[in-house]
PDB file of N, CA and C in Angstrom:
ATOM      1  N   UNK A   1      11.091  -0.158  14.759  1.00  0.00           N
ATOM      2  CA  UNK A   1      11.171   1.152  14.162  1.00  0.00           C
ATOM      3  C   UNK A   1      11.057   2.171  15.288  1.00  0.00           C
ATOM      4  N   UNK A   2      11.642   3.263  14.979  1.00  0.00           N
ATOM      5  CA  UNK A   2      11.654   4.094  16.407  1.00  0.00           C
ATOM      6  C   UNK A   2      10.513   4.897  15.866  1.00  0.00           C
ATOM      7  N   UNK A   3      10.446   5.794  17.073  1.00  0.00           N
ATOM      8  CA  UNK A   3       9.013   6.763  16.781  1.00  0.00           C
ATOM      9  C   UNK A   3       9.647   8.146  15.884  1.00  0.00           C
ATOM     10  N   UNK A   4      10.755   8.166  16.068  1.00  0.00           N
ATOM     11  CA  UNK A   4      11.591   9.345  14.951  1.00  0.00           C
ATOM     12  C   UNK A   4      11.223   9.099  13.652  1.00  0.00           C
ATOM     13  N   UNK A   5      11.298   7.619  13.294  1.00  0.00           N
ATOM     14  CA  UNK A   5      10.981   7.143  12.002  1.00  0.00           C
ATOM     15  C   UNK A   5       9.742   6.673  11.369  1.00  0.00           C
ATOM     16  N   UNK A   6       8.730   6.781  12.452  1.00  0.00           N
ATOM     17  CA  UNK A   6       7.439   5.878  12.522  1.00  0.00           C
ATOM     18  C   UNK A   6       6.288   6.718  11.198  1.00  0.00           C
ATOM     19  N   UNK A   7       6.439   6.188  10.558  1.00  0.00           N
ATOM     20  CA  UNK A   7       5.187   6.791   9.562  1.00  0.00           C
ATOM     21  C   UNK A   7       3.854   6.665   9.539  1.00  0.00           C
ATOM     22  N   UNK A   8       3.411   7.820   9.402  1.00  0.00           N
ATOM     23  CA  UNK A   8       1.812   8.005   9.493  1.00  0.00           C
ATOM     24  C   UNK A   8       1.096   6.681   9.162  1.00  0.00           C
ATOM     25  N   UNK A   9      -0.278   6.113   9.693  1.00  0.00           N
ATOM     26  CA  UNK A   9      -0.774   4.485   8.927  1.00  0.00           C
ATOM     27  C   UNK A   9      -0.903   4.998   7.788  1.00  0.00           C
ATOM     28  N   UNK A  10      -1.713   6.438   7.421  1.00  0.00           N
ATOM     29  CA  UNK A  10      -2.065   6.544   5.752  1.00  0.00           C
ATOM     30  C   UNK A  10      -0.951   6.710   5.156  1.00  0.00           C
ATOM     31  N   UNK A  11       0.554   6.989   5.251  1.00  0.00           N
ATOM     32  CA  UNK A  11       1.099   6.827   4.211  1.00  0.00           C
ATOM     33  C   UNK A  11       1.434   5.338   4.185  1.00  0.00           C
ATOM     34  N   UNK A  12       1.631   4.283   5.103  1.00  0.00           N
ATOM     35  CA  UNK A  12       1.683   3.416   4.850  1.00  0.00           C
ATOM     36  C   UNK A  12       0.687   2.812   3.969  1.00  0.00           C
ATOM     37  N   UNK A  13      -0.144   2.584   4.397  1.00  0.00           N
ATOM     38  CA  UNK A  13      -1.643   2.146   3.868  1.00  0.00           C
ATOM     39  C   UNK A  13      -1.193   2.899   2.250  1.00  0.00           C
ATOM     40  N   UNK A  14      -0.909   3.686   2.153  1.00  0.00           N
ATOM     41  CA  UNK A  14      -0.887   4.285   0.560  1.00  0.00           C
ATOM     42  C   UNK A  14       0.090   3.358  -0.079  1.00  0.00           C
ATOM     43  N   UNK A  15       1.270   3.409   0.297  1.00  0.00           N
ATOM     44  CA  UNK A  15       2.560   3.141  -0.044  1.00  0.00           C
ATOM     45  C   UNK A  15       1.890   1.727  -0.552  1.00  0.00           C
ATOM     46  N   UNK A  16       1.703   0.792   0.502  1.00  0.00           N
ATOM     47  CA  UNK A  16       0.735  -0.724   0.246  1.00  0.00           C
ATOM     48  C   UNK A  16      -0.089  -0.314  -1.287  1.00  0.00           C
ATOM     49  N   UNK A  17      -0.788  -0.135  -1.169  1.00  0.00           N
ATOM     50  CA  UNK A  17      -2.201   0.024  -2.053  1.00  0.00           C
ATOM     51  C   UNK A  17      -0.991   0.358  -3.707  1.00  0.00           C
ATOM     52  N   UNK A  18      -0.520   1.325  -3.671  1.00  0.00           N
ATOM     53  CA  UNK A  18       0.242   1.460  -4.991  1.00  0.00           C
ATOM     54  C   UNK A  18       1.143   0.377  -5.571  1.00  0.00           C
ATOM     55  N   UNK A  19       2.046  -0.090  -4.394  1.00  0.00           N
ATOM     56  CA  UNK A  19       2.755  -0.979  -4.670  1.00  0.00           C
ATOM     57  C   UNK A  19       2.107  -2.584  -5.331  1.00  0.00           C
ATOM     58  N   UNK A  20       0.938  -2.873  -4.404  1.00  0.00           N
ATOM     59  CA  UNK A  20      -0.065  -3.635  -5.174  1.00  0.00           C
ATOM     60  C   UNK A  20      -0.690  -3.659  -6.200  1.00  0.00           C
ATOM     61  N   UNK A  21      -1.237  -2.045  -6.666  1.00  0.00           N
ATOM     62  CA  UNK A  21      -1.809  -1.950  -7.843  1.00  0.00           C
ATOM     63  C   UNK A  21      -0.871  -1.716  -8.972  1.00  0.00           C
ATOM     64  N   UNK A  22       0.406  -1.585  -8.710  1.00  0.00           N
ATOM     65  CA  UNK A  22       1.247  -1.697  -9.822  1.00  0.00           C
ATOM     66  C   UNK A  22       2.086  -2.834 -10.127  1.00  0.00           C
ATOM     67  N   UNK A  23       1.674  -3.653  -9.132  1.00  0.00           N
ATOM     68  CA  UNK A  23       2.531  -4.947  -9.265  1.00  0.00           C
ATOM     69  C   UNK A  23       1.147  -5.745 -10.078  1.00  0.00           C
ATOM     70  N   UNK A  24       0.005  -5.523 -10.159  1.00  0.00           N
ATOM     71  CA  UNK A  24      -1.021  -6.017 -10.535  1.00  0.00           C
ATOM     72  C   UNK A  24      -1.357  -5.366 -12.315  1.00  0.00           C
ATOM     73  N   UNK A  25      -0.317  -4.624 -12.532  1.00  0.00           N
ATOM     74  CA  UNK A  25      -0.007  -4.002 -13.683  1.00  0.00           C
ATOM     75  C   UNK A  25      -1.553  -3.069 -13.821  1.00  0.00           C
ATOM     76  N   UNK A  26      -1.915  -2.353 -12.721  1.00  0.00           N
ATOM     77  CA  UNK A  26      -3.214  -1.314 -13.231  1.00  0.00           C
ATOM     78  C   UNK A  26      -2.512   0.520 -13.062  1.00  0.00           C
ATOM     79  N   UNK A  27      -2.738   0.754 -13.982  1.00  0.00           N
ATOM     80  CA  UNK A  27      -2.591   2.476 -13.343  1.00  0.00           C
ATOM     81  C   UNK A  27      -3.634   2.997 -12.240  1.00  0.00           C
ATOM     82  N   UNK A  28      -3.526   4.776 -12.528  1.00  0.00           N
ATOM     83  CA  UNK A  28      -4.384   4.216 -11.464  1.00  0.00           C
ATOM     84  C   UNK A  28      -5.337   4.870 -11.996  1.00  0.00           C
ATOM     85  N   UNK A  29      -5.772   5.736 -13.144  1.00  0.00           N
ATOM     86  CA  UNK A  29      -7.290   5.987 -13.597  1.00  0.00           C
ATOM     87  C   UNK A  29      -7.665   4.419 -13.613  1.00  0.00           C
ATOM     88  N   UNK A  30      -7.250   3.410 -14.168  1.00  0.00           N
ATOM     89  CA  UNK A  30      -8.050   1.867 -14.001  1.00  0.00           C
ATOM     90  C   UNK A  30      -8.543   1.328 -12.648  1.00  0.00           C
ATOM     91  N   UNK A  31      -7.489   1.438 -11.519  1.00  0.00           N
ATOM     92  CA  UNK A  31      -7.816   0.775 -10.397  1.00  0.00           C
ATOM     93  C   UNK A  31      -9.187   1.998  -9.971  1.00  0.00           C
ATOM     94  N   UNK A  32      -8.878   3.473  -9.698  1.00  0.00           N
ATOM     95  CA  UNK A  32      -9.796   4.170  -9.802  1.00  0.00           C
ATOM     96  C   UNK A  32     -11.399   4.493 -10.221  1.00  0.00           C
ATOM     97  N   UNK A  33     -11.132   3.463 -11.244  1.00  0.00           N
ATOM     98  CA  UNK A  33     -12.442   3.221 -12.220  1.00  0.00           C
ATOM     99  C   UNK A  33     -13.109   1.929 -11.203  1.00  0.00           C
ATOM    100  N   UNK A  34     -12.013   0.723 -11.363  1.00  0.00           N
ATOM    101  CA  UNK A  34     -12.714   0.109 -10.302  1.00  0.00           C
ATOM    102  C   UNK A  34     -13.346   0.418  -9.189  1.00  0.00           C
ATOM    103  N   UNK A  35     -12.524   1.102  -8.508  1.00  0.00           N
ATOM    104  CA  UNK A  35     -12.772   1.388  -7.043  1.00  0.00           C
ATOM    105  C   UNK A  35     -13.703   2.452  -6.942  1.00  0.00           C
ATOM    106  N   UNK A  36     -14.352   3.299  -8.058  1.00  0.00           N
ATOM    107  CA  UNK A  36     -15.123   3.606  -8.117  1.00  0.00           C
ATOM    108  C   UNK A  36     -15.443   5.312  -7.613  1.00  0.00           C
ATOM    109  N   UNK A  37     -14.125   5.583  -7.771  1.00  0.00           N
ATOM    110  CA  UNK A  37     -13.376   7.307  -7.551  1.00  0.00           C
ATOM    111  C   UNK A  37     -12.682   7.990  -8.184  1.00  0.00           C
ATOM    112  N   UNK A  38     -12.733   8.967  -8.171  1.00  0.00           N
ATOM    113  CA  UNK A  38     -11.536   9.610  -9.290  1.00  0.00           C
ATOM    114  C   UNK A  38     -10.196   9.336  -8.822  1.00  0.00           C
ATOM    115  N   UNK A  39      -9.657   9.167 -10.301  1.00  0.00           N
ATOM    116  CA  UNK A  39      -8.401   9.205  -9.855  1.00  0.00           C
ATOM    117  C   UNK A  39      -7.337  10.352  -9.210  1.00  0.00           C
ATOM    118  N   UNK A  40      -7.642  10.870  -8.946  1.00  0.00           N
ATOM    119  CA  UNK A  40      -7.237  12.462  -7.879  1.00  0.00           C
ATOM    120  C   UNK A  40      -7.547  11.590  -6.285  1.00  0.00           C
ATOM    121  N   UNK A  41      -8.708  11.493  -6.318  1.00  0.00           N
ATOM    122  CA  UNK A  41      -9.194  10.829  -4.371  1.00  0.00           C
ATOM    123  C   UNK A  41      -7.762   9.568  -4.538  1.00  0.00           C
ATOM    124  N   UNK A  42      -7.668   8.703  -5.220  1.00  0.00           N
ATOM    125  CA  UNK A  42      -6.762   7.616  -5.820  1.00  0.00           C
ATOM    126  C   UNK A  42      -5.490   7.818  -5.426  1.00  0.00           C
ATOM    127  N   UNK A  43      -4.851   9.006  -5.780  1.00  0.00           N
ATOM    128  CA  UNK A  43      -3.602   9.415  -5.880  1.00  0.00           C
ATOM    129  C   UNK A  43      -3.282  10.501  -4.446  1.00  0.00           C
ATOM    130  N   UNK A  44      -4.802  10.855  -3.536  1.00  0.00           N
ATOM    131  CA  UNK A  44      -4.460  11.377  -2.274  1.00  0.00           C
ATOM    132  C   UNK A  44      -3.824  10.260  -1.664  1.00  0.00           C
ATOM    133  N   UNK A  45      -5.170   9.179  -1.749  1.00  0.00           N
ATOM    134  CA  UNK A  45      -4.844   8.299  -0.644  1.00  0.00           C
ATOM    135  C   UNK A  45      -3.240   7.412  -0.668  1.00  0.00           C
ATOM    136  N   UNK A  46      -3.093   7.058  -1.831  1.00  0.00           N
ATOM    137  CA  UNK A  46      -1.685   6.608  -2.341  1.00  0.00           C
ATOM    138  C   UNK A  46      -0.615   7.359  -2.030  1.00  0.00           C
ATOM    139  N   UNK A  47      -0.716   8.940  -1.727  1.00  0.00           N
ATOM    140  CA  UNK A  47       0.228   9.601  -0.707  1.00  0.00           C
ATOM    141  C   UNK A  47       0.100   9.918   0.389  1.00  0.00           C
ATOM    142  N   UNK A  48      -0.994   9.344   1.054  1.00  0.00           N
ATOM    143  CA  UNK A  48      -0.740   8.838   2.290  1.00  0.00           C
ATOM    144  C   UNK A  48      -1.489  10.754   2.982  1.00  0.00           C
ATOM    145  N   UNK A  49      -2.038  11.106   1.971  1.00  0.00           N
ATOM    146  CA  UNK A  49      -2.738  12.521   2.048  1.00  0.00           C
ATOM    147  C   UNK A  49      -3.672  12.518   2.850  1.00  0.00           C
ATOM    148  N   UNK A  50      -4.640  11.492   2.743  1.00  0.00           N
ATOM    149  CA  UNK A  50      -5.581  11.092   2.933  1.00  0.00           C
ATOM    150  C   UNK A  50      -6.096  10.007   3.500  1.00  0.00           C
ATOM    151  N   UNK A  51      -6.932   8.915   4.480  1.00  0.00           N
ATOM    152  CA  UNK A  51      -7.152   7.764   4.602  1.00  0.00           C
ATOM    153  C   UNK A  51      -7.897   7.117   4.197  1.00  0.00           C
ATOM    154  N   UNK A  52      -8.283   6.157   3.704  1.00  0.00           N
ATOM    155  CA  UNK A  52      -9.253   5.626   2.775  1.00  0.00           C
ATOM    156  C   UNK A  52     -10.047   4.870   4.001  1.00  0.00           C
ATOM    157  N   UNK A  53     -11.924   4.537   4.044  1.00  0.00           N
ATOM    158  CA  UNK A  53     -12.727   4.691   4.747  1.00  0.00           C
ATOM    159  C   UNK A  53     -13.097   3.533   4.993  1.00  0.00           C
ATOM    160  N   UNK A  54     -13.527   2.557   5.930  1.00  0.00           N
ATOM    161  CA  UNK A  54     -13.131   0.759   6.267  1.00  0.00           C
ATOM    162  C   UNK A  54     -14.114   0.434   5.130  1.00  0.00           C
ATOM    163  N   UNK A  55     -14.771   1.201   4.231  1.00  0.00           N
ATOM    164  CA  UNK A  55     -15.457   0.352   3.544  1.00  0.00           C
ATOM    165  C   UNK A  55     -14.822   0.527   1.954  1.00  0.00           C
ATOM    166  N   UNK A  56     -14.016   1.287   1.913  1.00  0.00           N
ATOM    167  CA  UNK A  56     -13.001   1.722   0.562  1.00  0.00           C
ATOM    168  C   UNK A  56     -12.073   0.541   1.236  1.00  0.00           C
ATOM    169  N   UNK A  57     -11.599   0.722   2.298  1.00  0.00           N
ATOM    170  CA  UNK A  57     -10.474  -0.383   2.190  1.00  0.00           C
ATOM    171  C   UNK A  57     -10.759  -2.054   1.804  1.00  0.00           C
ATOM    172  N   UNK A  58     -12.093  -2.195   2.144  1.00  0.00           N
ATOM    173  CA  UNK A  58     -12.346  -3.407   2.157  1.00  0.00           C
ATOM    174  C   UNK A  58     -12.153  -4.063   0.266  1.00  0.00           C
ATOM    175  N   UNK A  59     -12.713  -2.712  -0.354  1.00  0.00           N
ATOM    176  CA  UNK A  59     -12.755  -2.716  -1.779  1.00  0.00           C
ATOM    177  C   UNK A  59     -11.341  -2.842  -2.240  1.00  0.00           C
ATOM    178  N   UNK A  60     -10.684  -2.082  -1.756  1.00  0.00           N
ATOM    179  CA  UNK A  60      -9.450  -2.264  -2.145  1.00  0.00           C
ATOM    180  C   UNK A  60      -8.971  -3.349  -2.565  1.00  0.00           C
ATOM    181  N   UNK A  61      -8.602  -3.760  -1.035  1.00  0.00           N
ATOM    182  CA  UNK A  61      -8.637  -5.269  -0.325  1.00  0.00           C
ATOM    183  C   UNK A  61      -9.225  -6.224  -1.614  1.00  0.00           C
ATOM    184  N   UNK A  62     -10.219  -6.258  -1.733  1.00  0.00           N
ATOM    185  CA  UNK A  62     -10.968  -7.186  -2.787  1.00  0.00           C
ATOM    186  C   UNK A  62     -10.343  -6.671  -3.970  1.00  0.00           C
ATOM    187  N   UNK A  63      -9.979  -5.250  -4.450  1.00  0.00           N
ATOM    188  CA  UNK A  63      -9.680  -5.388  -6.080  1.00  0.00           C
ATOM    189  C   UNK A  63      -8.543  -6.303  -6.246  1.00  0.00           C
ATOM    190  N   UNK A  64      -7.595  -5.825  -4.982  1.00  0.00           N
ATOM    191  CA  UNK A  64      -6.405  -6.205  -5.231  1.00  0.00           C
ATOM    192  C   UNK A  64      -5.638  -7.598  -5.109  1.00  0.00           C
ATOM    193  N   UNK A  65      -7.155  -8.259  -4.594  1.00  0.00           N
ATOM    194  CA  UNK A  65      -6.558  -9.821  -4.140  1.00  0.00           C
ATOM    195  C   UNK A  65      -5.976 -10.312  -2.694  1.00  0.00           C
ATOM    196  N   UNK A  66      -6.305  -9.489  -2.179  1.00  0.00           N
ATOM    197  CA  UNK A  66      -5.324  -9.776  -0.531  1.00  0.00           C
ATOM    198  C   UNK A  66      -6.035  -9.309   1.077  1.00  0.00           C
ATOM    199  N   UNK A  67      -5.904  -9.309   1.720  1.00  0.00           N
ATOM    200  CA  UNK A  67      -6.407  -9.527   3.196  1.00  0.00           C
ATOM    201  C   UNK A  67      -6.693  -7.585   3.383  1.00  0.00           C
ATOM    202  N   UNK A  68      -7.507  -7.696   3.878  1.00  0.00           N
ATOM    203  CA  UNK A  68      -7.325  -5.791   4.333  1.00  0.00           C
ATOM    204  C   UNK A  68      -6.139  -5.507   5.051  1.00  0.00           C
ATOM    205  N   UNK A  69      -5.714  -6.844   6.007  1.00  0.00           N
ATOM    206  CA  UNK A  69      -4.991  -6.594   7.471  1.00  0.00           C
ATOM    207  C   UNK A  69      -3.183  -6.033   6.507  1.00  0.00           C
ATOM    208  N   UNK A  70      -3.271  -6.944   5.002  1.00  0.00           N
ATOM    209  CA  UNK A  70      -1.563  -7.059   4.566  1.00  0.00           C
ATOM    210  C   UNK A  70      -1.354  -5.157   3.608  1.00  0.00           C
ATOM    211  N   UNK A  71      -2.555  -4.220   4.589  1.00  0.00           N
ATOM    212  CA  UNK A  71      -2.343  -3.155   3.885  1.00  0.00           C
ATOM    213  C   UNK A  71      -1.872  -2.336   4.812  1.00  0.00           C
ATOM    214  N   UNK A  72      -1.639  -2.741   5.942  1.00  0.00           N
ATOM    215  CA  UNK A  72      -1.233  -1.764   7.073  1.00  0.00           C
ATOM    216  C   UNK A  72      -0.028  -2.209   7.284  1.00  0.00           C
ATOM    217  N   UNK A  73       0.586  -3.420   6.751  1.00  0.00           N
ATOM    218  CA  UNK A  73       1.864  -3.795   7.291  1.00  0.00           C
ATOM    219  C   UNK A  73       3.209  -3.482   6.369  1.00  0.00           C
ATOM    220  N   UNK A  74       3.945  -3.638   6.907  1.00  0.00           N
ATOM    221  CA  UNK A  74       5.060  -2.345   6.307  1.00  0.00           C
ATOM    222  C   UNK A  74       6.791  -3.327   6.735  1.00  0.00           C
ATOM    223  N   UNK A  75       7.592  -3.314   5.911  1.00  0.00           N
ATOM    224  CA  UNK A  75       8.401  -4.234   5.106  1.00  0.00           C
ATOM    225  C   UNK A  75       9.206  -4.450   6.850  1.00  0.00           C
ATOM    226  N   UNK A  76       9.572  -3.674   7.387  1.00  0.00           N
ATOM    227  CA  UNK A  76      10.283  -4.238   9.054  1.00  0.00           C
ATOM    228  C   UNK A  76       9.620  -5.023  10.163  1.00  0.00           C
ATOM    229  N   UNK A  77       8.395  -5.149   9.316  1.00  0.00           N
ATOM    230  CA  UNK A  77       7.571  -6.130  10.231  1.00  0.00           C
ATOM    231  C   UNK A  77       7.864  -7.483   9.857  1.00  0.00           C
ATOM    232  N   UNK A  78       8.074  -8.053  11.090  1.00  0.00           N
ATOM    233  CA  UNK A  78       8.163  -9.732  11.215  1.00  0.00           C
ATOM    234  C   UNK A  78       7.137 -10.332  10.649  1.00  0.00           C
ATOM    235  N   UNK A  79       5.571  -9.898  10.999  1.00  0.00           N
ATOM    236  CA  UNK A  79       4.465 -10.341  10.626  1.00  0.00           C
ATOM    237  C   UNK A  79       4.768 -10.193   9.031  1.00  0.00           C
ATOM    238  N   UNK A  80       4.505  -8.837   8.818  1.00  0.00           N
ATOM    239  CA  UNK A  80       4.561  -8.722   6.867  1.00  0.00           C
ATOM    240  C   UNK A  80       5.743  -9.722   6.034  1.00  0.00           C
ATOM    241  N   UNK A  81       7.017  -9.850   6.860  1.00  0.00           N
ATOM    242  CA  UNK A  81       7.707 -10.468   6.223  1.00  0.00           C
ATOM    243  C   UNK A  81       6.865 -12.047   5.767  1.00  0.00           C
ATOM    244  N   UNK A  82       6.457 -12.789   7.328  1.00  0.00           N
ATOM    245  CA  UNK A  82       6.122 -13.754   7.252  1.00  0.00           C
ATOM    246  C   UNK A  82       4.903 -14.081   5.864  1.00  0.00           C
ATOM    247  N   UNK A  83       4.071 -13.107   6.262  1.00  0.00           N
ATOM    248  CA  UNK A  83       3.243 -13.290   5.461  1.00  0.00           C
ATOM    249  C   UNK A  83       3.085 -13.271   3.651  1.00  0.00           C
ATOM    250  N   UNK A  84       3.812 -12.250   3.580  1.00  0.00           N
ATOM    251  CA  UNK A  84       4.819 -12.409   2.072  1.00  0.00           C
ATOM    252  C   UNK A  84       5.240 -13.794   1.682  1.00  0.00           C
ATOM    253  N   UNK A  85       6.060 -13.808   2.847  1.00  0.00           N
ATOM    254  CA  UNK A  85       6.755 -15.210   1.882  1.00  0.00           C
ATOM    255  C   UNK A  85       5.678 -16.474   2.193  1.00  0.00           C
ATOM    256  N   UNK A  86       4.802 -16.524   2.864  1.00  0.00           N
ATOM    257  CA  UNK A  86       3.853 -17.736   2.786  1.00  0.00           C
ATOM    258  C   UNK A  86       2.519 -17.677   1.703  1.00  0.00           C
ATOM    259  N   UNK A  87       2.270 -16.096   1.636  1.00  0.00           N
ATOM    260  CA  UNK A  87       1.335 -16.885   0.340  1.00  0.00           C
ATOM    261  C   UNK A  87       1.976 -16.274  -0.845  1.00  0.00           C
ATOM    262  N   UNK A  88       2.816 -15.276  -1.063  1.00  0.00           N
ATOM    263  CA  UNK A  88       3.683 -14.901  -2.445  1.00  0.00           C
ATOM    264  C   UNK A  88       5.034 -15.125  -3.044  1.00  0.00           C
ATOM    265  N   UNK A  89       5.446 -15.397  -1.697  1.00  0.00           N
ATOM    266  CA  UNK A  89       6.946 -16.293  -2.333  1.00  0.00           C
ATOM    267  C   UNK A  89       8.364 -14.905  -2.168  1.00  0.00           C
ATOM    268  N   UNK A  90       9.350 -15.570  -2.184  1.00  0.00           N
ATOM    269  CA  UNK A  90      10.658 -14.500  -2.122  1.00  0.00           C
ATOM    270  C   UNK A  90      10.254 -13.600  -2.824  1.00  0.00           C
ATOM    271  N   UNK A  91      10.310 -13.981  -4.107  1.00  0.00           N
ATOM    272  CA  UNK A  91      10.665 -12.996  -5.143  1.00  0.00           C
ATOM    273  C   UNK A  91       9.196 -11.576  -5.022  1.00  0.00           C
ATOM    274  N   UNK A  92       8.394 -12.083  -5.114  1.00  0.00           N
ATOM    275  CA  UNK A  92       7.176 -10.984  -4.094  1.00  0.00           C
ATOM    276  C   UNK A  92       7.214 -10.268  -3.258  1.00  0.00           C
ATOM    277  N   UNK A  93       7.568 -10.840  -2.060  1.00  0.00           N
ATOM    278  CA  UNK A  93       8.243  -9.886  -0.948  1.00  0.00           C
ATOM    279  C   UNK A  93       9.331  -8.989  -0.915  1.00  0.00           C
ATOM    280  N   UNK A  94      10.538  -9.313  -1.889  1.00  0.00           N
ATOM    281  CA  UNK A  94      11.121  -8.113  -2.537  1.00  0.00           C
ATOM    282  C   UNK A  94      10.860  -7.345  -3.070  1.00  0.00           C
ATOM    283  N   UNK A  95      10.155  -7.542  -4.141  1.00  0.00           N
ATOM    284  CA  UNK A  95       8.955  -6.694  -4.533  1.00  0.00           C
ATOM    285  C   UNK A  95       8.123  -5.790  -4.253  1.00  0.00           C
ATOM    286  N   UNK A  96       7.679  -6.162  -3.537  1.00  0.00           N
ATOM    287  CA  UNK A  96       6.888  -5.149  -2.737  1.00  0.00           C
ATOM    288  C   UNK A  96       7.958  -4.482  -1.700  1.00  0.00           C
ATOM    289  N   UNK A  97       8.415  -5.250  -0.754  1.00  0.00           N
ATOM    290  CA  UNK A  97       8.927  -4.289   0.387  1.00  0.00           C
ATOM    291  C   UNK A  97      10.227  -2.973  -0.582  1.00  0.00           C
ATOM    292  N   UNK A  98      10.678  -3.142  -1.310  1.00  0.00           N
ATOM    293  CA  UNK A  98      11.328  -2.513  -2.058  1.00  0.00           C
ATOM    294  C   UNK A  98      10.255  -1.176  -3.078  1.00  0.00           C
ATOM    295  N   UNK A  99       9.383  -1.426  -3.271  1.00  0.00           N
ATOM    296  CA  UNK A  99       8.350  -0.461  -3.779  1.00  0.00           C
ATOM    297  C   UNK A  99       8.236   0.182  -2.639  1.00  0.00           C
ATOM    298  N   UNK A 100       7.446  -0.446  -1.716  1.00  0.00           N
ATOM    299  CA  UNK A 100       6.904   0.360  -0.079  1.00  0.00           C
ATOM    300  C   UNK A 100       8.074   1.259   0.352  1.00  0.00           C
ATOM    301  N   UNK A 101       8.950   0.993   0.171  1.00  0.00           N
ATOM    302  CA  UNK A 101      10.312   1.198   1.077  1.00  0.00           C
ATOM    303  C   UNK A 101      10.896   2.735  -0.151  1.00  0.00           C
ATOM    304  N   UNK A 102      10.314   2.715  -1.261  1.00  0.00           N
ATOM    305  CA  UNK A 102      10.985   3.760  -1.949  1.00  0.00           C
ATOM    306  C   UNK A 102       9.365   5.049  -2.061  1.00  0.00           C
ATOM    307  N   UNK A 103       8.095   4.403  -2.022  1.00  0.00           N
ATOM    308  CA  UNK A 103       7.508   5.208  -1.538  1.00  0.00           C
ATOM    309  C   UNK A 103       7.119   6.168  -0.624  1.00  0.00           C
ATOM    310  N   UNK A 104       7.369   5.288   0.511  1.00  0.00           N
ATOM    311  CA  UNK A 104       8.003   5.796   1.893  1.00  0.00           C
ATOM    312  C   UNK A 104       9.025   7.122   2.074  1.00  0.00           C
ATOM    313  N   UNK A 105       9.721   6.568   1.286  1.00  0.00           N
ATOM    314  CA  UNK A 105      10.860   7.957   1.282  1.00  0.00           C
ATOM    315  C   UNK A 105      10.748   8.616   0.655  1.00  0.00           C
ATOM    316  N   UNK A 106       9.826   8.772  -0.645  1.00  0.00           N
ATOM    317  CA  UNK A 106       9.465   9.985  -0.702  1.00  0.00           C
ATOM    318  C   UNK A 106       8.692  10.591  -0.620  1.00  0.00           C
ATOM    319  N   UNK A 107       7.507   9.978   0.268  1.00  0.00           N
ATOM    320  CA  UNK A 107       6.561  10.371   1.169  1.00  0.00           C
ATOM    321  C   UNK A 107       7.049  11.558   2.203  1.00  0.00           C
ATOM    322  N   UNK A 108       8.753  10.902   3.006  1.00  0.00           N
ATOM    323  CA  UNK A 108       9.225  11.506   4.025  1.00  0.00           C
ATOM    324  C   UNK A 108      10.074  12.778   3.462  1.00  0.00           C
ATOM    325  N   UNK A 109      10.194  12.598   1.716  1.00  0.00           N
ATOM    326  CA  UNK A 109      10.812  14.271   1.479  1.00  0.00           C
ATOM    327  C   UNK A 109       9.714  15.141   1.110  1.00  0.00           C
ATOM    328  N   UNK A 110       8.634  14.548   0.976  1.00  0.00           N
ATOM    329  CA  UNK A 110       7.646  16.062   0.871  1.00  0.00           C
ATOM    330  C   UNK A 110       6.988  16.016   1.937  1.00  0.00           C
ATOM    331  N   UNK A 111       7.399  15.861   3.248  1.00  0.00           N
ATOM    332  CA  UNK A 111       6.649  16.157   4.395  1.00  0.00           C
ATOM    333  C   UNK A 111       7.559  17.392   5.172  1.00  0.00           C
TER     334      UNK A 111
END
């Protein structure tokens, strides 16, 4: 990715976190409730407004079922690819990188 295109970690990190919690079928006053914030702090960090704090991420991480590390990684990565398809399978990794990938952009039209 060039640095023209390089996106902030928090919108990545957001883009991740939504795409997970909606593939996990939660809105987000629910995941919110979990995580133990309003859903406003919820919906900063998910636009990438904001960064969520190593001990929110860790929660995250735990609501959502997955590694802290697979929240920073972002669909042109070799690593993320790999890792997708070894513990979630094709059809997952489309999934997601296709969510990330449409969050992303419109992350990059209201910036």
């Amino acid at each position: 990715m060039s640095n023209k295109n390089k996106q902030p970690l928090a919108v990545i990190v957001g883009a991740n976190i939504m795409a997970k919690r909606k593939r996990m079928g939660m809105n987000q006053a629910q995941f919110a409730e979990k995580l133990g914030i309003g859903p406003d702090s919820l919906s900063r960090i998910e636009r990438g407004l904001t960064a969520p704090r190593f001990q929110t991420l860790e929660k995250i991480a735990l609501i959502l079922e997955c590694p802290v590390a697979e929240l920073f990684l972002t669909g042109d990565d070799p690593a993320f690819r790999n890792f997708v398809e070894r513990h979630h399978g094709d059809d997952a990794m489309s999934e997601i990188i296709f969510m990330a990938e449409k969050i992303i952009q419109t992350a990059r039209k209201r910036s």
